[in-house]
PDB file of N, CA and C in Angstrom:
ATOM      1  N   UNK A   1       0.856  -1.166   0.000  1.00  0.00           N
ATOM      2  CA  UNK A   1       0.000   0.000   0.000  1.00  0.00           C
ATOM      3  C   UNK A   1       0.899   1.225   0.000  1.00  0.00           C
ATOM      4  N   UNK A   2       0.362   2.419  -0.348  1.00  0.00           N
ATOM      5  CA  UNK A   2       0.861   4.090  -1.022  1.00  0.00           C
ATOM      6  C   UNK A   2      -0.150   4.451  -0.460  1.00  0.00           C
ATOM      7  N   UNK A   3       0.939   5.740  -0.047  1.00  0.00           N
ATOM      8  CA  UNK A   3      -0.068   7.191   0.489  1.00  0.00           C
ATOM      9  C   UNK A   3      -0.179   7.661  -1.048  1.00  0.00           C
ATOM     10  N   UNK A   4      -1.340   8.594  -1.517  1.00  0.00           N
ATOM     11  CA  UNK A   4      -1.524   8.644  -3.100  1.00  0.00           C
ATOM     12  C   UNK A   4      -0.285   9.888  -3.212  1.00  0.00           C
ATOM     13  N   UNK A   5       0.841  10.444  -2.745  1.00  0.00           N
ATOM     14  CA  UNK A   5       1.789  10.880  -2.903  1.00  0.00           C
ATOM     15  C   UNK A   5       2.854   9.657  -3.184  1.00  0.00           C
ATOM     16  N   UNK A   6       2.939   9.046  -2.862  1.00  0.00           N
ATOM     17  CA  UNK A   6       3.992   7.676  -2.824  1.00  0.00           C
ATOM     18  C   UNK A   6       5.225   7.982  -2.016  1.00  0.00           C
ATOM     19  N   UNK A   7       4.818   8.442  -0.771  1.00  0.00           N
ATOM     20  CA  UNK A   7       5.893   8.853   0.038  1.00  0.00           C
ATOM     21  C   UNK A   7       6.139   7.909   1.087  1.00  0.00           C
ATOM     22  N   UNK A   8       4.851   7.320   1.386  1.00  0.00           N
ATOM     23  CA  UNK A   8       4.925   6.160   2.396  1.00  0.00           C
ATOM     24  C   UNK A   8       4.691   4.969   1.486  1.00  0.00           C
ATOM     25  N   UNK A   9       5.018   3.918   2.208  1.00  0.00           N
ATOM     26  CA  UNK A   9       5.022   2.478   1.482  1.00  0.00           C
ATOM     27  C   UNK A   9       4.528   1.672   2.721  1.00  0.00           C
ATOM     28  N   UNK A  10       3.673   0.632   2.761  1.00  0.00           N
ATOM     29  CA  UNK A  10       3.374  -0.421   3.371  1.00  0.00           C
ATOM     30  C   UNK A  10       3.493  -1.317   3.189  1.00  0.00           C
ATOM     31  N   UNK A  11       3.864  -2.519   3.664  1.00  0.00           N
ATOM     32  CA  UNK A  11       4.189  -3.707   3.358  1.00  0.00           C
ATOM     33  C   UNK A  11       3.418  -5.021   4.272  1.00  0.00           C
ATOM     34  N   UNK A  12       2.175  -5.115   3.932  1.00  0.00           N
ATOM     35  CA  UNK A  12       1.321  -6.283   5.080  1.00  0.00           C
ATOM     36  C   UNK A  12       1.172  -7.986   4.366  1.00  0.00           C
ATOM     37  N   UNK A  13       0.877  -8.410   5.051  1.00  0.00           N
ATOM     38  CA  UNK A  13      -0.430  -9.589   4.715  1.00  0.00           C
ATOM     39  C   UNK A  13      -1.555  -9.687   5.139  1.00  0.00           C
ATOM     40  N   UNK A  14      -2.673  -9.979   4.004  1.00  0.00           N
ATOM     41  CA  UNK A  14      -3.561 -10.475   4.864  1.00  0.00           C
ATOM     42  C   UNK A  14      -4.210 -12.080   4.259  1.00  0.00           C
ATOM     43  N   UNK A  15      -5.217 -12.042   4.331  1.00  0.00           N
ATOM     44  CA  UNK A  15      -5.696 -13.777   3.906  1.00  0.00           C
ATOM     45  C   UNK A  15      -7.344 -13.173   3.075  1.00  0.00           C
ATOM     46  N   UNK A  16      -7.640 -11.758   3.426  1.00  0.00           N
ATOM     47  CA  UNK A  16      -8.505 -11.136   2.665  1.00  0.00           C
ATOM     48  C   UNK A  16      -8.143  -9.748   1.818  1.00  0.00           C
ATOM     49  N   UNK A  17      -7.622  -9.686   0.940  1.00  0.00           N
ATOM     50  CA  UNK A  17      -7.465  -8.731   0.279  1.00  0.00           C
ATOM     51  C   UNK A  17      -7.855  -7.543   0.002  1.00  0.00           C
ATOM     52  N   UNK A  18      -9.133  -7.555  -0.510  1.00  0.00           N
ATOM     53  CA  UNK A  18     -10.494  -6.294  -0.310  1.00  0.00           C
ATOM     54  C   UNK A  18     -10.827  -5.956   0.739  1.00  0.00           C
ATOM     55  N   UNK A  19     -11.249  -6.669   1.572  1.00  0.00           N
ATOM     56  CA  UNK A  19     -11.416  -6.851   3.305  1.00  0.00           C
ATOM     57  C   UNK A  19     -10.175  -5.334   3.683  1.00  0.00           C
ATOM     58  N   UNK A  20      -8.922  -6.124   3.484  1.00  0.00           N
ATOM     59  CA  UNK A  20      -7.905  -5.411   3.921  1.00  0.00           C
ATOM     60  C   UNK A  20      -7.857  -3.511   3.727  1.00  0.00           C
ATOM     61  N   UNK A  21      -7.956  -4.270   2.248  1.00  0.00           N
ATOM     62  CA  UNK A  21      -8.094  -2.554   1.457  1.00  0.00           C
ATOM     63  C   UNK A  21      -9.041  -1.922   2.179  1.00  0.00           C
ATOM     64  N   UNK A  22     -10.297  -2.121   2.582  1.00  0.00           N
ATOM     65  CA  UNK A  22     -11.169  -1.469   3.035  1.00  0.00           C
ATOM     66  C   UNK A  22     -11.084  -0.926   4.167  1.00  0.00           C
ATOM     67  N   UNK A  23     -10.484  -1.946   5.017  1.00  0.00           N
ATOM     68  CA  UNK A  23      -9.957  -1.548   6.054  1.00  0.00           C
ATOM     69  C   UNK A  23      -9.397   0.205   6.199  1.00  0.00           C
ATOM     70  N   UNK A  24      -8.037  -0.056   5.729  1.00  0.00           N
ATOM     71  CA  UNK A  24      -6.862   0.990   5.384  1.00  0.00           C
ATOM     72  C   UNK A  24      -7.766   2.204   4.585  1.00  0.00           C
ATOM     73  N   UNK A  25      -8.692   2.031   4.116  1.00  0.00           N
ATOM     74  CA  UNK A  25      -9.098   2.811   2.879  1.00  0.00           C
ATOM     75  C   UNK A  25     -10.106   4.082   4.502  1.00  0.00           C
ATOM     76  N   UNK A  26     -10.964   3.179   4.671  1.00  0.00           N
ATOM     77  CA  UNK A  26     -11.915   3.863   5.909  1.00  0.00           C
ATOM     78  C   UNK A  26     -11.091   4.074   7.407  1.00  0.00           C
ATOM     79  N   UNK A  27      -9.708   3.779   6.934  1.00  0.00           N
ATOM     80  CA  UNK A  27      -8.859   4.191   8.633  1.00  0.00           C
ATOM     81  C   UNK A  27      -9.308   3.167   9.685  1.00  0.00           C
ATOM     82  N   UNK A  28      -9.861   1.849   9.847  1.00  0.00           N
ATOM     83  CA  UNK A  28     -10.551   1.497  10.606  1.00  0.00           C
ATOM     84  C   UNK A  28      -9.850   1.014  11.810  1.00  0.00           C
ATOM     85  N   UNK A  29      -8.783   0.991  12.009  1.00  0.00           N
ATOM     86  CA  UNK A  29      -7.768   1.459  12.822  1.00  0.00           C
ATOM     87  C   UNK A  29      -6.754   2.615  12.808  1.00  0.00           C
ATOM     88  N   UNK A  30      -7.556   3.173  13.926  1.00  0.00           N
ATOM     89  CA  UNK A  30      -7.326   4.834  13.905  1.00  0.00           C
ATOM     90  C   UNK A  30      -5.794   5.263  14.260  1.00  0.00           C
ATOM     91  N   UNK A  31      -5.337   4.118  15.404  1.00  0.00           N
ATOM     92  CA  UNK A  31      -4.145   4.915  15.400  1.00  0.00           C
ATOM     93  C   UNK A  31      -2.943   3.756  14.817  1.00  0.00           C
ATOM     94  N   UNK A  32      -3.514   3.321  13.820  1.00  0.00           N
ATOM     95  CA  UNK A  32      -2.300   1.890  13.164  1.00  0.00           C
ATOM     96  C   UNK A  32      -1.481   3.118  12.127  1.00  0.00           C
ATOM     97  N   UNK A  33      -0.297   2.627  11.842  1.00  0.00           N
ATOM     98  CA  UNK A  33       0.558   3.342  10.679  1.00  0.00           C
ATOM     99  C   UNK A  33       0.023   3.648   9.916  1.00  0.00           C
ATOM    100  N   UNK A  34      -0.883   2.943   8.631  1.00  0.00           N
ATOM    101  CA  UNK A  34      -1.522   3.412   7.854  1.00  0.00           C
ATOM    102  C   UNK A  34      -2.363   4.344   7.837  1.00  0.00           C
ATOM    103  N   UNK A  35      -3.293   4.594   9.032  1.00  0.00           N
ATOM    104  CA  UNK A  35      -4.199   5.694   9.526  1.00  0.00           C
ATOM    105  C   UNK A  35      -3.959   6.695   9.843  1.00  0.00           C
ATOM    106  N   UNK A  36      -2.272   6.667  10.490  1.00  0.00           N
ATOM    107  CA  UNK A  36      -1.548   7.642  10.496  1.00  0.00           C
ATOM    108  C   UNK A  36      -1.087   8.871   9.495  1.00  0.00           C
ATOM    109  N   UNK A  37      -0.265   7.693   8.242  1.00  0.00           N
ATOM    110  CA  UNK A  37       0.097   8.196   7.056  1.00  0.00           C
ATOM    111  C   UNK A  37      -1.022   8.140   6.456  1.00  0.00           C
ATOM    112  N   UNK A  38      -2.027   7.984   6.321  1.00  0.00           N
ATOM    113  CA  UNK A  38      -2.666   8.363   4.446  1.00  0.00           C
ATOM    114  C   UNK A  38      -2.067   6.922   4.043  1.00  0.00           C
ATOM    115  N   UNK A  39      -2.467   5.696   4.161  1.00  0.00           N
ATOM    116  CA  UNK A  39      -1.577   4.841   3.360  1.00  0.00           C
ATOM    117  C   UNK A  39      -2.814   4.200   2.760  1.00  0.00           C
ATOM    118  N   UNK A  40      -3.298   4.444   2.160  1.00  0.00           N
ATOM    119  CA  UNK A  40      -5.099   3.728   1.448  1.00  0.00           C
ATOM    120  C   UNK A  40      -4.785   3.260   0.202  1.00  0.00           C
ATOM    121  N   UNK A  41      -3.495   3.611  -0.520  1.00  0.00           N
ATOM    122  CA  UNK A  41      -3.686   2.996  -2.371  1.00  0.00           C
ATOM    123  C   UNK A  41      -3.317   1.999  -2.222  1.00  0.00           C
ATOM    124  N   UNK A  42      -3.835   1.027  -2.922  1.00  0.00           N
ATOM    125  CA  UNK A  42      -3.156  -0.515  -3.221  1.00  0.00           C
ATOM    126  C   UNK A  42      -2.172  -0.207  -5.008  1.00  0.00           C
ATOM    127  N   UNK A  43      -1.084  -0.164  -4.093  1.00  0.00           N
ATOM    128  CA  UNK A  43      -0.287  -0.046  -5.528  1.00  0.00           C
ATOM    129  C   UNK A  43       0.406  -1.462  -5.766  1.00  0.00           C
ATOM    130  N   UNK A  44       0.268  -2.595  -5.771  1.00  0.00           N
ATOM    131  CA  UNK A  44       0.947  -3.877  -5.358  1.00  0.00           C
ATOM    132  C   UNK A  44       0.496  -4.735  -4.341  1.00  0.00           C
ATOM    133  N   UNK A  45       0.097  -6.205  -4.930  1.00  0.00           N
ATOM    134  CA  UNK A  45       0.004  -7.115  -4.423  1.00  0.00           C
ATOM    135  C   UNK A  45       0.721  -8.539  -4.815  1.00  0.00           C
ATOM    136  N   UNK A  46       0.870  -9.772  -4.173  1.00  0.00           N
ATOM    137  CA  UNK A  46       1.167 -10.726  -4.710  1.00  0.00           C
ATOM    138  C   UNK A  46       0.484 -11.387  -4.187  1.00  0.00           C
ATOM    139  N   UNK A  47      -0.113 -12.475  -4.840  1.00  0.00           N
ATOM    140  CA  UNK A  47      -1.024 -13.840  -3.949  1.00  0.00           C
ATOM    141  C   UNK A  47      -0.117 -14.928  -3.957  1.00  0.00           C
ATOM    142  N   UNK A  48       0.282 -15.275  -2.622  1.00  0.00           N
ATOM    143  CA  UNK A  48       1.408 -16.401  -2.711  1.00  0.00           C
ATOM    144  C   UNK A  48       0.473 -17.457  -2.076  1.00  0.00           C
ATOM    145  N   UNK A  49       1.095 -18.675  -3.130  1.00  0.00           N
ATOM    146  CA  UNK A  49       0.534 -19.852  -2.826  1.00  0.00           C
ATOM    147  C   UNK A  49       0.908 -20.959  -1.836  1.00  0.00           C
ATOM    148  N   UNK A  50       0.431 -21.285  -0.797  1.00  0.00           N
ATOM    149  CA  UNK A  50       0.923 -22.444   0.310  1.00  0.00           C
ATOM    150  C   UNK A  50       0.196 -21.610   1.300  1.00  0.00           C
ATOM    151  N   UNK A  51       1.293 -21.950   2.292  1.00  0.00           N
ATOM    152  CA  UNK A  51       0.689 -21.778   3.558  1.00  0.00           C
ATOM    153  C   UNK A  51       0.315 -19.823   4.086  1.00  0.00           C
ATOM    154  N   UNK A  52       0.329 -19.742   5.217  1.00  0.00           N
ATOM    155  CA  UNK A  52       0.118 -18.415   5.774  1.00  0.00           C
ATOM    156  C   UNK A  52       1.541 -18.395   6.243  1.00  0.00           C
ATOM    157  N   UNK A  53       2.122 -19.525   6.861  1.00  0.00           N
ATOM    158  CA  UNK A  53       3.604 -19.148   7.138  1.00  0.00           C
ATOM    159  C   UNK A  53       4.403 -18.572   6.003  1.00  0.00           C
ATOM    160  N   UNK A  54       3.932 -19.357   4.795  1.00  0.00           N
ATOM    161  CA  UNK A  54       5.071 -18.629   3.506  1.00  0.00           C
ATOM    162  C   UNK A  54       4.605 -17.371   2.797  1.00  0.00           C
ATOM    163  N   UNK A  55       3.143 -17.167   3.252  1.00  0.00           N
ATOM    164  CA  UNK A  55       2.844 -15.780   3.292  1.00  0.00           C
ATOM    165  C   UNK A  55       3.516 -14.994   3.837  1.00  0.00           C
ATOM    166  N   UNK A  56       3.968 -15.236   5.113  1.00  0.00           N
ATOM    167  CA  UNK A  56       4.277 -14.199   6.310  1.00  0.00           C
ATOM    168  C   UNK A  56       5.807 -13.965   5.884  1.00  0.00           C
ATOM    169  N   UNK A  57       6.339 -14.989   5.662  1.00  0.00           N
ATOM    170  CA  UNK A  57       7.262 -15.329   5.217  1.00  0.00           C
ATOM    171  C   UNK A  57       8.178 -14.228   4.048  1.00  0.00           C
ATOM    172  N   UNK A  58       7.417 -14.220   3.311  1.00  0.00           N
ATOM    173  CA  UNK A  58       7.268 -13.060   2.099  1.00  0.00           C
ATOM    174  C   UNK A  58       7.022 -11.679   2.571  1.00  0.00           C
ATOM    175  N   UNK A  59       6.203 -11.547   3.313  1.00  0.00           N
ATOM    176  CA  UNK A  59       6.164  -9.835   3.833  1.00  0.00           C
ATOM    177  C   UNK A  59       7.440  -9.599   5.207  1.00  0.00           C
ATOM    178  N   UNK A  60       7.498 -10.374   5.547  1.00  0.00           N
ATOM    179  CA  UNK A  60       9.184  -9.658   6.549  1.00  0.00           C
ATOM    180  C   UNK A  60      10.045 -10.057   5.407  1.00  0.00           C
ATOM    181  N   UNK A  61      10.331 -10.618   3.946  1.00  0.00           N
ATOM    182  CA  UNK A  61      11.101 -10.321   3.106  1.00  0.00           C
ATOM    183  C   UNK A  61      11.043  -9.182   2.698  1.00  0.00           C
ATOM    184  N   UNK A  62       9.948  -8.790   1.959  1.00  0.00           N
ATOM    185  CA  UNK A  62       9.857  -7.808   1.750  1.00  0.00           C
ATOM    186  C   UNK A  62       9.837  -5.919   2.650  1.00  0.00           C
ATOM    187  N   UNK A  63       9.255  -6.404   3.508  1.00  0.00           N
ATOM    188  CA  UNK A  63       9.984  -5.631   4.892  1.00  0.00           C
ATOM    189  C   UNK A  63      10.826  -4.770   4.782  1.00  0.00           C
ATOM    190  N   UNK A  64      11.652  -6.026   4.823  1.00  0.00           N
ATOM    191  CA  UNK A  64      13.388  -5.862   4.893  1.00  0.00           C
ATOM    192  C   UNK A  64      14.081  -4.953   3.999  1.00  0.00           C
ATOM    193  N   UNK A  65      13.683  -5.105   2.732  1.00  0.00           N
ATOM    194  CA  UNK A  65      13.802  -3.880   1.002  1.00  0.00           C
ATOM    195  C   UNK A  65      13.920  -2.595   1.561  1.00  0.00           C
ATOM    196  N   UNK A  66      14.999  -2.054   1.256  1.00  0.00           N
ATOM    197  CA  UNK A  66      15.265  -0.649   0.763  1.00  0.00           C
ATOM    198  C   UNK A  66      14.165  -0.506  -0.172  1.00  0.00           C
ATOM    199  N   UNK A  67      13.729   0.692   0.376  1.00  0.00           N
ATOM    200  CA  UNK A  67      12.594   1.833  -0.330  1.00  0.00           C
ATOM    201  C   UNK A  67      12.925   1.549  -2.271  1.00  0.00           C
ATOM    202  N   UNK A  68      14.092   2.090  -3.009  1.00  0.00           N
ATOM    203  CA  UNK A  68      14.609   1.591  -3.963  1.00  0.00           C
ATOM    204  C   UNK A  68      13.888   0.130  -4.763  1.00  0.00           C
ATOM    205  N   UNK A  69      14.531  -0.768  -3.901  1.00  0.00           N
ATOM    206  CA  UNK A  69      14.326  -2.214  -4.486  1.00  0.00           C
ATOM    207  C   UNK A  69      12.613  -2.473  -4.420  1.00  0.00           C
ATOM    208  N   UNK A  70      11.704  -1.879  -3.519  1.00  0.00           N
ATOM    209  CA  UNK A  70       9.813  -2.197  -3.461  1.00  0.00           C
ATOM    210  C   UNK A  70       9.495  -1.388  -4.797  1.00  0.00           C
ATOM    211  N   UNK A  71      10.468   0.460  -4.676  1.00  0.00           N
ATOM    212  CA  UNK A  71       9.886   0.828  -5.459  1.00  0.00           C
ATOM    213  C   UNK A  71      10.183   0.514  -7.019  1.00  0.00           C
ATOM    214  N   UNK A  72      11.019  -0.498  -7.329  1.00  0.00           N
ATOM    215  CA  UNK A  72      11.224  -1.018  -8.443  1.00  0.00           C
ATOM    216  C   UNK A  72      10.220  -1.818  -8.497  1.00  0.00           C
ATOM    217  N   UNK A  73       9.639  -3.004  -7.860  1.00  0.00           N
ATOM    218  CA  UNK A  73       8.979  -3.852  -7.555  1.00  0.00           C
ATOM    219  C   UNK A  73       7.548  -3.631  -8.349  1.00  0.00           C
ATOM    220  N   UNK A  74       6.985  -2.590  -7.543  1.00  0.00           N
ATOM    221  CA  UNK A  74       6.017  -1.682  -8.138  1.00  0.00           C
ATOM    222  C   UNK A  74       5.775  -1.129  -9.588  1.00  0.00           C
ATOM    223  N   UNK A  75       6.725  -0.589  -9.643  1.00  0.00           N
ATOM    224  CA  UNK A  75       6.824  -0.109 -10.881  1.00  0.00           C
ATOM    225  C   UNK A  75       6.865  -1.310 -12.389  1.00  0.00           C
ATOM    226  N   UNK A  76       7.514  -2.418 -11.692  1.00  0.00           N
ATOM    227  CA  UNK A  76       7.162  -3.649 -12.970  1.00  0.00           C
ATOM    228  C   UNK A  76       6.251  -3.772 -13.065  1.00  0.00           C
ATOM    229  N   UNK A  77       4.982  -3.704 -12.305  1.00  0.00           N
ATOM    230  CA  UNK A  77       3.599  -4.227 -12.297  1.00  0.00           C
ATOM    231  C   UNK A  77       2.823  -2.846 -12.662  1.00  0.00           C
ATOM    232  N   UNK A  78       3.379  -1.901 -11.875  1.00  0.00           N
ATOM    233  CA  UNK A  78       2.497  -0.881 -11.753  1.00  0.00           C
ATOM    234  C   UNK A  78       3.191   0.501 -12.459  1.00  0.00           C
ATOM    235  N   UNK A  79       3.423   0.769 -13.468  1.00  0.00           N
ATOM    236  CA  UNK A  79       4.160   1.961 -13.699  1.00  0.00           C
ATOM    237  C   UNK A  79       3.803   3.304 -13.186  1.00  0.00           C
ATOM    238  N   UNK A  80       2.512   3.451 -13.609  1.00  0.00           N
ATOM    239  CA  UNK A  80       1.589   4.343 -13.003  1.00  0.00           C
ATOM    240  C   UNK A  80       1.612   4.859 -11.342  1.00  0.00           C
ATOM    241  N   UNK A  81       1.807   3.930 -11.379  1.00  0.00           N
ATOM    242  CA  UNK A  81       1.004   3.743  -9.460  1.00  0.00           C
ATOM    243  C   UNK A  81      -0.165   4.048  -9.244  1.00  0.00           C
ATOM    244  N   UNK A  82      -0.729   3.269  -9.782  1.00  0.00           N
ATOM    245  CA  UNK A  82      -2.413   3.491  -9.792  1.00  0.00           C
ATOM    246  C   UNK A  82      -2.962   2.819  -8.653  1.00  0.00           C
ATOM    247  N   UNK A  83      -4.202   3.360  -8.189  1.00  0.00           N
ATOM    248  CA  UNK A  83      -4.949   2.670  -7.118  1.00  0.00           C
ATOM    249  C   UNK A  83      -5.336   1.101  -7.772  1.00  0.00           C
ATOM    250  N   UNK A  84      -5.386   0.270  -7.308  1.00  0.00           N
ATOM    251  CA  UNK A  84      -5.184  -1.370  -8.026  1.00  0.00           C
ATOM    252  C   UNK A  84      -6.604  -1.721  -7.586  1.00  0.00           C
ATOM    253  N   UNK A  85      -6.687  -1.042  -6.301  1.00  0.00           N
ATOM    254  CA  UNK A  85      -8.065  -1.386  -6.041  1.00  0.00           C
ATOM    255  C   UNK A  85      -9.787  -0.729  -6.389  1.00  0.00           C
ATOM    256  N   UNK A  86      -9.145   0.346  -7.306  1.00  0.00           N
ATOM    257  CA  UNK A  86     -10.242   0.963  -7.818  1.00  0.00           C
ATOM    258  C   UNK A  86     -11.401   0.047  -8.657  1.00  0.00           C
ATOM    259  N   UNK A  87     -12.383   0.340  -8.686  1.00  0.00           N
ATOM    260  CA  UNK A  87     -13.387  -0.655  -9.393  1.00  0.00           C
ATOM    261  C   UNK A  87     -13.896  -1.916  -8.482  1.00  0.00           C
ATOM    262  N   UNK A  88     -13.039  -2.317  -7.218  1.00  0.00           N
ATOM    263  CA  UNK A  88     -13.770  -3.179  -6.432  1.00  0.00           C
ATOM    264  C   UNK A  88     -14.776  -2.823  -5.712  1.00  0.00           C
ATOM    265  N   UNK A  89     -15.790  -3.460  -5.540  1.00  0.00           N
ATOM    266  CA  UNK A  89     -17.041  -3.037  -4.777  1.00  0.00           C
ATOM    267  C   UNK A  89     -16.290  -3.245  -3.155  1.00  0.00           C
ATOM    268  N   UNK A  90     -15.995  -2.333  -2.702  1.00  0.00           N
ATOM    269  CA  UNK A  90     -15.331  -2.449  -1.177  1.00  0.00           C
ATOM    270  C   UNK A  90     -17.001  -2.324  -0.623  1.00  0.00           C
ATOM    271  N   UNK A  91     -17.977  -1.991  -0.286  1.00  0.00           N
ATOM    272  CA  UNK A  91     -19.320  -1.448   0.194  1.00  0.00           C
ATOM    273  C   UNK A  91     -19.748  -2.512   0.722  1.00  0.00           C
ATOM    274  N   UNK A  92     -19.095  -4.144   0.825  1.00  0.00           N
ATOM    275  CA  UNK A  92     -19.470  -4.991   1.109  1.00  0.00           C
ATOM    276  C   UNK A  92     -19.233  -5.053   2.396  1.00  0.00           C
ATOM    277  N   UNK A  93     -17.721  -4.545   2.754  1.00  0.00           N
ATOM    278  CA  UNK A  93     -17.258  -4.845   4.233  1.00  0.00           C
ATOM    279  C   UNK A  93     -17.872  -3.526   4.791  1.00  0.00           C
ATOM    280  N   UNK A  94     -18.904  -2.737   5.035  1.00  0.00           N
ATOM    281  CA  UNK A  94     -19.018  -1.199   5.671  1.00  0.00           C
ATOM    282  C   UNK A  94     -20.325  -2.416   7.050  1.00  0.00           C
ATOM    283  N   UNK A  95     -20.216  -1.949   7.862  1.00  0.00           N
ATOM    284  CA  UNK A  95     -20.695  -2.500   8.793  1.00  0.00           C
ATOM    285  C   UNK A  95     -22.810  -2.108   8.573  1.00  0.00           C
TER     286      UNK A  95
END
């Protein structure tokens, strides 16, 4: 996830994707990092296959990346840096 400046970068997992976004998008944890920064764009995802450990696994890899090496990352997929999640019906998760 991107603040829509691309100044902050996030790096999570979750096991719901949209769920997630929605989350971050409506602040729904007020005082988490993301709620902090403005971090609501989904500029990048990967769906890794196996377990949740080799999920987890993958995001403290990625973690770990100099700002540089994610924002290359991004940019293969995403040149733009476009919101990724635009066009999903998020309205599902609103309580």
């Amino acid at each position: 996830m991107s603040s829509k400046n691309n100044r902050i970068l996030y790096v999570g997992a979750t096991d719901d994707i949209k769920r997630r976004t929605f989350e971050h998008k409506t602040k729904k944890y007020k005082t988490s990092f993301s709620s902090k920064y403005n971090v609501d764009w989904l500029v990048y995802y990967e769906v890794v296959k196996g377990t949740w450990e080799e999920a987890h696994k993958r995001e403290k890899q990625l973690k770990k990346w100099n700002r540089a090496w994610k924002m290359r990352l991004i940019q293969e997929v995403n040149q733009d840096w476009l919101d990724l999640s635009q066009g999903w019906n998020l309205d599902i998760y609103k309580d």
